[in-house]
PDB file of N, CA and C in Angstrom:
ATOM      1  N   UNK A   1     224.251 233.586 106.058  1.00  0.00           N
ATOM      2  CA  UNK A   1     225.131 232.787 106.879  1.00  0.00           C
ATOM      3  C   UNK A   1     225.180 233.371 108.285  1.00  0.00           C
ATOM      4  N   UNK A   2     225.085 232.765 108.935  1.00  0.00           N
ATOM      5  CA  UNK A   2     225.561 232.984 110.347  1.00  0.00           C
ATOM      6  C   UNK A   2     225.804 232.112 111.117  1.00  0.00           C
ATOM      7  N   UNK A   3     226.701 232.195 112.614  1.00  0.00           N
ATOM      8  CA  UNK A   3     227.113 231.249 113.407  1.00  0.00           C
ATOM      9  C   UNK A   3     226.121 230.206 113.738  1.00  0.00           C
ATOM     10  N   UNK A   4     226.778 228.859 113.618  1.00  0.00           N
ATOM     11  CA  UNK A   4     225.914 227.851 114.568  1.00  0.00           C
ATOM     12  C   UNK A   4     226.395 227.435 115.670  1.00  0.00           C
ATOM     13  N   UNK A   5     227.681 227.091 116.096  1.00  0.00           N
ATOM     14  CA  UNK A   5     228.040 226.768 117.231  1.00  0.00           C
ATOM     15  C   UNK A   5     229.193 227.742 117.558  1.00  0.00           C
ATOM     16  N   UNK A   6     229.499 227.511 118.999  1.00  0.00           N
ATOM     17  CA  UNK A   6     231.339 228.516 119.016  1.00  0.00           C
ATOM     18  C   UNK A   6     231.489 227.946 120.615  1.00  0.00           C
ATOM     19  N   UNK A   7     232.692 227.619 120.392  1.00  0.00           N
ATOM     20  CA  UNK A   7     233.506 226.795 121.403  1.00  0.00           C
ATOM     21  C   UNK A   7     235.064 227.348 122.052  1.00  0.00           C
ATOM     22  N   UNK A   8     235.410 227.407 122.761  1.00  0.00           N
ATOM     23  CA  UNK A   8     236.353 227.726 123.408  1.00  0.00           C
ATOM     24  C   UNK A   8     237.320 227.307 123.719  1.00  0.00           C
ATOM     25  N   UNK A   9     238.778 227.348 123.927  1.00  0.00           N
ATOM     26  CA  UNK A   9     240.040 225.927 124.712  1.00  0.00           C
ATOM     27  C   UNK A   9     240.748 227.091 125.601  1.00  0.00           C
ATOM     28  N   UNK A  10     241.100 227.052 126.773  1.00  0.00           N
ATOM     29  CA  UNK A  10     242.064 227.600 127.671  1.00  0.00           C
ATOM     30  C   UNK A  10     243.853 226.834 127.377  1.00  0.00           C
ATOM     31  N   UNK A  11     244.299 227.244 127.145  1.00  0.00           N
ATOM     32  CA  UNK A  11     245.533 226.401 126.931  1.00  0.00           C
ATOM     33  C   UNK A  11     246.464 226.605 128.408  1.00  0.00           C
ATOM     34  N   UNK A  12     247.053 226.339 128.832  1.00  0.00           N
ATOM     35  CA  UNK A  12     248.150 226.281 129.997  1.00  0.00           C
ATOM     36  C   UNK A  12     248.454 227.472 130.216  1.00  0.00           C
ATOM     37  N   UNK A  13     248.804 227.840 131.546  1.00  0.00           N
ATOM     38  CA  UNK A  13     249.470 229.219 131.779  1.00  0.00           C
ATOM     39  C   UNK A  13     250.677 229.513 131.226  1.00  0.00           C
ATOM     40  N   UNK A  14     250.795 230.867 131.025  1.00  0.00           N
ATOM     41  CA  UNK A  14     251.745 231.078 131.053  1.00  0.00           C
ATOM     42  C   UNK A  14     252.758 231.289 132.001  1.00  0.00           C
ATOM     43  N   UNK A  15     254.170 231.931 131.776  1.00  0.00           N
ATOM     44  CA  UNK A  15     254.819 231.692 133.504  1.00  0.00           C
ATOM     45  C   UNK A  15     254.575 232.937 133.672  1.00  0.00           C
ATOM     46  N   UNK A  16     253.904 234.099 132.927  1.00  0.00           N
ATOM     47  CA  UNK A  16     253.025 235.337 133.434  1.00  0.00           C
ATOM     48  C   UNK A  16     252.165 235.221 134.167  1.00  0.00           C
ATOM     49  N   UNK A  17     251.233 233.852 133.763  1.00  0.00           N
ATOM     50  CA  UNK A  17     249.750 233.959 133.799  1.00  0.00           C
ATOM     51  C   UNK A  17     248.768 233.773 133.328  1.00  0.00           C
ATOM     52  N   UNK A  18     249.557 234.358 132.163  1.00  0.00           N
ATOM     53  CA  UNK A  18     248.530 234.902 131.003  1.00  0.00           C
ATOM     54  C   UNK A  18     247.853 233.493 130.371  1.00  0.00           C
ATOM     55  N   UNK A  19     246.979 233.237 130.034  1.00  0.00           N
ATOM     56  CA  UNK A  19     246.607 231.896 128.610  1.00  0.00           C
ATOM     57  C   UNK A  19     246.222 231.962 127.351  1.00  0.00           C
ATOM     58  N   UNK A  20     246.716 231.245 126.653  1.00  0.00           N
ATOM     59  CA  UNK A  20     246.101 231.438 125.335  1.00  0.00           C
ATOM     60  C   UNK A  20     244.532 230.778 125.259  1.00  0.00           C
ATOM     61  N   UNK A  21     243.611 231.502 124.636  1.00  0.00           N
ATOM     62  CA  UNK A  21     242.798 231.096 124.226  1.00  0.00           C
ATOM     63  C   UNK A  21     242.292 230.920 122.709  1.00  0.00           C
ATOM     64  N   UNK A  22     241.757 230.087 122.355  1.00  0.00           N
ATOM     65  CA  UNK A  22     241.297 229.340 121.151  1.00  0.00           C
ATOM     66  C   UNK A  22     239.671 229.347 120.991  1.00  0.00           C
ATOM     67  N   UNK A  23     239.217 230.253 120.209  1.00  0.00           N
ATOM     68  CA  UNK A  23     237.880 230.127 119.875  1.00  0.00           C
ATOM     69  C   UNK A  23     237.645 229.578 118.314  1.00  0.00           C
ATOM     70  N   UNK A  24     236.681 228.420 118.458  1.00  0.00           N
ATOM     71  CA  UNK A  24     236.351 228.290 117.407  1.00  0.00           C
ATOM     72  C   UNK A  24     234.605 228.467 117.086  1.00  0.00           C
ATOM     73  N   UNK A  25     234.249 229.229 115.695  1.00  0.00           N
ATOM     74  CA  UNK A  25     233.093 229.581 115.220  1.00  0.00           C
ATOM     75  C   UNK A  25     233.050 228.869 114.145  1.00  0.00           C
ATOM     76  N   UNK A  26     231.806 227.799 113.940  1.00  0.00           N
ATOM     77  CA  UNK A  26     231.092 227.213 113.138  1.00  0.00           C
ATOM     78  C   UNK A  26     230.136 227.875 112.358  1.00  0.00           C
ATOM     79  N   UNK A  27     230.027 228.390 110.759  1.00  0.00           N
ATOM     80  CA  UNK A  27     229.364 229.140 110.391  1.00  0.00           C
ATOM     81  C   UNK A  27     228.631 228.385 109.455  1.00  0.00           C
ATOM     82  N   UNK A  28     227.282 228.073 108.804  1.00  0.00           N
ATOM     83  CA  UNK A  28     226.210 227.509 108.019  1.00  0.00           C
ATOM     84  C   UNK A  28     226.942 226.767 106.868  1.00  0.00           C
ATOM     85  N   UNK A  29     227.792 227.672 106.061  1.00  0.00           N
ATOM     86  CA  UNK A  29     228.864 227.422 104.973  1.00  0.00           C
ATOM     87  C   UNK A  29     229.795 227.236 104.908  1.00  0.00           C
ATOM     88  N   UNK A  30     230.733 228.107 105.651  1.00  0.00           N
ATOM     89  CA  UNK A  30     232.527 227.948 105.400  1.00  0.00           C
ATOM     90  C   UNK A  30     233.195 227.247 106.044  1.00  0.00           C
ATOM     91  N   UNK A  31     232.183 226.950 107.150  1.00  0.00           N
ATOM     92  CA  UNK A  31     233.141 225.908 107.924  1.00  0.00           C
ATOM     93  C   UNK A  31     233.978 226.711 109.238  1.00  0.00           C
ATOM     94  N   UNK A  32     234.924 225.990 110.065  1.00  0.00           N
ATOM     95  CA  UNK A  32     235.298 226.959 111.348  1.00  0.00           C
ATOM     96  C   UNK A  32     236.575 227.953 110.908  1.00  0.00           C
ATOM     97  N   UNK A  33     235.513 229.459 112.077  1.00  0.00           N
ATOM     98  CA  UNK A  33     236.471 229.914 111.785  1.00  0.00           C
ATOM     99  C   UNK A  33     237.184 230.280 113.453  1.00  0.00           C
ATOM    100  N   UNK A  34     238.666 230.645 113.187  1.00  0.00           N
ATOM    101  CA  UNK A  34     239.795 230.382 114.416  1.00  0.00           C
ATOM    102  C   UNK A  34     239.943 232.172 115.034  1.00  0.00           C
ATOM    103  N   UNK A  35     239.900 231.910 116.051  1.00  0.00           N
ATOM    104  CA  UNK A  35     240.402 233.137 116.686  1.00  0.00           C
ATOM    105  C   UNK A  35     241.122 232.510 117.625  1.00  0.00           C
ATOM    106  N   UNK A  36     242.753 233.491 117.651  1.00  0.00           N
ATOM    107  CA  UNK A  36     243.277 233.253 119.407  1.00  0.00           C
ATOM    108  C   UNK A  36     243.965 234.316 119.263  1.00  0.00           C
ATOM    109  N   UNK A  37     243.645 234.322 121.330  1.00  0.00           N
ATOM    110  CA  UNK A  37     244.627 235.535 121.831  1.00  0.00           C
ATOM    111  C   UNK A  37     245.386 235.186 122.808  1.00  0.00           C
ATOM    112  N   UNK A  38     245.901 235.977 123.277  1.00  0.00           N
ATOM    113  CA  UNK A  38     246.547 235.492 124.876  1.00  0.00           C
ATOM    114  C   UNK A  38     246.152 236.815 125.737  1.00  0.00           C
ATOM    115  N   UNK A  39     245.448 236.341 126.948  1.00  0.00           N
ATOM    116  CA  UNK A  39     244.487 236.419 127.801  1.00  0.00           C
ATOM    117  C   UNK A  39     244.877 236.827 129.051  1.00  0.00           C
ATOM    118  N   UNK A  40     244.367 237.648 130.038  1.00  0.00           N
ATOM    119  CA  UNK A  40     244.796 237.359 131.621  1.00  0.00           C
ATOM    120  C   UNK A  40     244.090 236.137 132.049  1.00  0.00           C
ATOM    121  N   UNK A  41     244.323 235.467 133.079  1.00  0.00           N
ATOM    122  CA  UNK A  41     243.970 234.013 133.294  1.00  0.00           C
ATOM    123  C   UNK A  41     242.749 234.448 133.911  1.00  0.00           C
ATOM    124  N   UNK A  42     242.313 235.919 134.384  1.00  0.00           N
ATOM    125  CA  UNK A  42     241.126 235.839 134.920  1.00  0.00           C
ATOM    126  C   UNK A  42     239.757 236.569 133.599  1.00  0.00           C
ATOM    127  N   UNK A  43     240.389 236.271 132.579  1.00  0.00           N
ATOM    128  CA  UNK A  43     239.373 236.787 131.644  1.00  0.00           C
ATOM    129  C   UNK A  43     238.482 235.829 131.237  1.00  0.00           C
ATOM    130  N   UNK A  44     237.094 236.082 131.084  1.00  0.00           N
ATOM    131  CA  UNK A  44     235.670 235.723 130.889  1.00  0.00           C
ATOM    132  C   UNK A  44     235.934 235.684 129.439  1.00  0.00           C
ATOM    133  N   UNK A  45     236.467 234.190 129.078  1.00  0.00           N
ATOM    134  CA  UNK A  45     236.132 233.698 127.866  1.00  0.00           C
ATOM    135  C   UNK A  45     235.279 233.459 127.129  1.00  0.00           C
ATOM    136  N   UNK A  46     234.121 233.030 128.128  1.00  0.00           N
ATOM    137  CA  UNK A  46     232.994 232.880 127.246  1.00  0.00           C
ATOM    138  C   UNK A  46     232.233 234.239 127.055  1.00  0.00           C
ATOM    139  N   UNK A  47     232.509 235.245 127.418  1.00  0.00           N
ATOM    140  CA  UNK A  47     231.812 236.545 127.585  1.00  0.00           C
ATOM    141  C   UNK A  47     232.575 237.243 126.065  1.00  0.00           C
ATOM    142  N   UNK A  48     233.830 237.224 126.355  1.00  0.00           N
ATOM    143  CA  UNK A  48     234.507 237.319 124.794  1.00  0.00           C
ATOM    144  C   UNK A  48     234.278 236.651 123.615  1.00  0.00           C
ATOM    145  N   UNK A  49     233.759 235.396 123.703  1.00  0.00           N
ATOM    146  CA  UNK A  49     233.503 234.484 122.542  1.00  0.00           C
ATOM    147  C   UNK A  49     231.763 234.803 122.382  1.00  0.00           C
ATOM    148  N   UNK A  50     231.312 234.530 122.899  1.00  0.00           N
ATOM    149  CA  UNK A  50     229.871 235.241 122.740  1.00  0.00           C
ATOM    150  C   UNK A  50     229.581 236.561 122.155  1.00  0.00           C
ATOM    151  N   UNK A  51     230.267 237.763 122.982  1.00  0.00           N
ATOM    152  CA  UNK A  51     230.483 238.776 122.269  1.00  0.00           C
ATOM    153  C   UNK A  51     230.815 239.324 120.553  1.00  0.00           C
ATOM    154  N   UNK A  52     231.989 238.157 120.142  1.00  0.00           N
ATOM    155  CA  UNK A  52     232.484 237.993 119.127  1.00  0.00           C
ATOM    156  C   UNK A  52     231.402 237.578 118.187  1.00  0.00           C
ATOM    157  N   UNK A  53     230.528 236.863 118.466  1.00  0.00           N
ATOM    158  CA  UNK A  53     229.721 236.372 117.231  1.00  0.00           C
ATOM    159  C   UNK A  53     228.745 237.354 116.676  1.00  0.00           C
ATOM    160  N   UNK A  54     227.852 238.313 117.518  1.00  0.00           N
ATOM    161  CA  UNK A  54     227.511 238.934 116.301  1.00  0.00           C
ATOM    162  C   UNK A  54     228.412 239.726 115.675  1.00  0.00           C
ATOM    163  N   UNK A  55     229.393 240.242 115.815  1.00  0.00           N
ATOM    164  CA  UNK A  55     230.240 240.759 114.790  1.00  0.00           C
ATOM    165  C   UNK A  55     230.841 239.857 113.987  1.00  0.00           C
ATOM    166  N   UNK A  56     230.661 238.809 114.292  1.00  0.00           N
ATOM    167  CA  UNK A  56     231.339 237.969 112.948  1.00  0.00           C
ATOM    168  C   UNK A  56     230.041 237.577 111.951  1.00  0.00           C
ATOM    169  N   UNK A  57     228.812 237.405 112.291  1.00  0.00           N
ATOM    170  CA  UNK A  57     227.745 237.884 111.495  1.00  0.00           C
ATOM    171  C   UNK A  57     227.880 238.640 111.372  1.00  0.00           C
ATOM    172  N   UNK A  58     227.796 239.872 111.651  1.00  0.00           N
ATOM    173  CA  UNK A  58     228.038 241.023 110.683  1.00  0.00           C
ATOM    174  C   UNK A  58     228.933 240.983 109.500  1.00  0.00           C
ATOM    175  N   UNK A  59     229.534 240.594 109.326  1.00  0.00           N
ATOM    176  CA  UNK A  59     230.721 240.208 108.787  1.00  0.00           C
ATOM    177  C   UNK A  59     230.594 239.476 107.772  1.00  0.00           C
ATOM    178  N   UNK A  60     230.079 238.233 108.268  1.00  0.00           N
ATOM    179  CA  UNK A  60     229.750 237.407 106.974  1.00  0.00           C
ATOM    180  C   UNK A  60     228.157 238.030 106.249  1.00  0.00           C
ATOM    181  N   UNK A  61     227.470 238.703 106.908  1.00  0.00           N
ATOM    182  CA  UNK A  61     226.309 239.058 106.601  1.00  0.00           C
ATOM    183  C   UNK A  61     226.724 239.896 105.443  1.00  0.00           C
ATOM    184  N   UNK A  62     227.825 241.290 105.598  1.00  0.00           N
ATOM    185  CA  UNK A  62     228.594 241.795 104.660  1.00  0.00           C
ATOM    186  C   UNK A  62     228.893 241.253 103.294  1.00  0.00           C
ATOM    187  N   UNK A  63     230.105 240.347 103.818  1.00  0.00           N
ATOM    188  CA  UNK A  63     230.196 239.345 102.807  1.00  0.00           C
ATOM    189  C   UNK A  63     229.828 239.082 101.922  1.00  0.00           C
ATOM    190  N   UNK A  64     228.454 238.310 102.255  1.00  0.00           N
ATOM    191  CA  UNK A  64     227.409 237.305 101.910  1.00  0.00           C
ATOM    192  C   UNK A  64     226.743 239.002 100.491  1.00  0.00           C
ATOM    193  N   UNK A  65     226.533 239.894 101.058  1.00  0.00           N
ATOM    194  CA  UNK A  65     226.068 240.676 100.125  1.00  0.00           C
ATOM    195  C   UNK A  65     226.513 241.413  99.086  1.00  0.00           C
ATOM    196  N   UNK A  66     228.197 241.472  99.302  1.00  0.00           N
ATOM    197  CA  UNK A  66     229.538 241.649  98.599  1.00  0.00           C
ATOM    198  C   UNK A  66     228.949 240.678  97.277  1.00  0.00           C
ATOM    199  N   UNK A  67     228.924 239.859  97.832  1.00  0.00           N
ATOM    200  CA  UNK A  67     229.561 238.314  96.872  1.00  0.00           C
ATOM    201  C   UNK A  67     228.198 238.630  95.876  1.00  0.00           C
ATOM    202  N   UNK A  68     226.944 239.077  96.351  1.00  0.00           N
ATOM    203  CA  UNK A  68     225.930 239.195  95.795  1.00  0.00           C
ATOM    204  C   UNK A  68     225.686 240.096  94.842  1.00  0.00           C
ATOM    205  N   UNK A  69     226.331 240.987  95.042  1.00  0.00           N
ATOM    206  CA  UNK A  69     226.269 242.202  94.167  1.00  0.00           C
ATOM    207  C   UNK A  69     227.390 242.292  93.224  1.00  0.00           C
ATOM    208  N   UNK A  70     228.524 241.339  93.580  1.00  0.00           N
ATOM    209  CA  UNK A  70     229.706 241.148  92.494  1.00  0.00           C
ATOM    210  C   UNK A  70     228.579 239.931  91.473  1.00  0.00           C
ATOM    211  N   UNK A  71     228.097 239.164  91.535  1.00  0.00           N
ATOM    212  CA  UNK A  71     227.502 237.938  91.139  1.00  0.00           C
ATOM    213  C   UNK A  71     226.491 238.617  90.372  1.00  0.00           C
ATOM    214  N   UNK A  72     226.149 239.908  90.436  1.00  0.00           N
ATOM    215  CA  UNK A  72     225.015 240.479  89.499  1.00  0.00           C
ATOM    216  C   UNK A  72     225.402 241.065  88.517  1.00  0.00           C
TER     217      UNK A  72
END
């Protein structure tokens, strides 16, 4: 398994500044998965969401071999 798509939402400022952001990761099998944080308004979302995916392959790559070795 690993990511196929991953998408992003900026939500409204805060009266900090700050924004929430909303990433979503599309993975082969499970379907999306959700990340959010709240952000400085000048943070490189897509640099964070990009970043994020190979560790979330990793992850499911884990997983995926968990499940495999319980299944034996």
């Amino acid at each position: 398994m690993t990511i196929t798509s991953s998408t992003f939402a900026a939500g409204p400022a805060q009266i900090d500044s700050r924004v929430w952001i909303t990433e979503t990761h599309v993975d082969s099998v499970a379907g999306p998965l959700l990340f959010a944080y709240l952000a400085a308004n000048t943070t490189n979302a897509a640099a964070v969401m990009a970043a994020r995916v190979p560790q979330i392959n990793a992850q499911l790559a884990d997983a995926e071999f968990e499940a495999l070795l319980g299944a034996g």
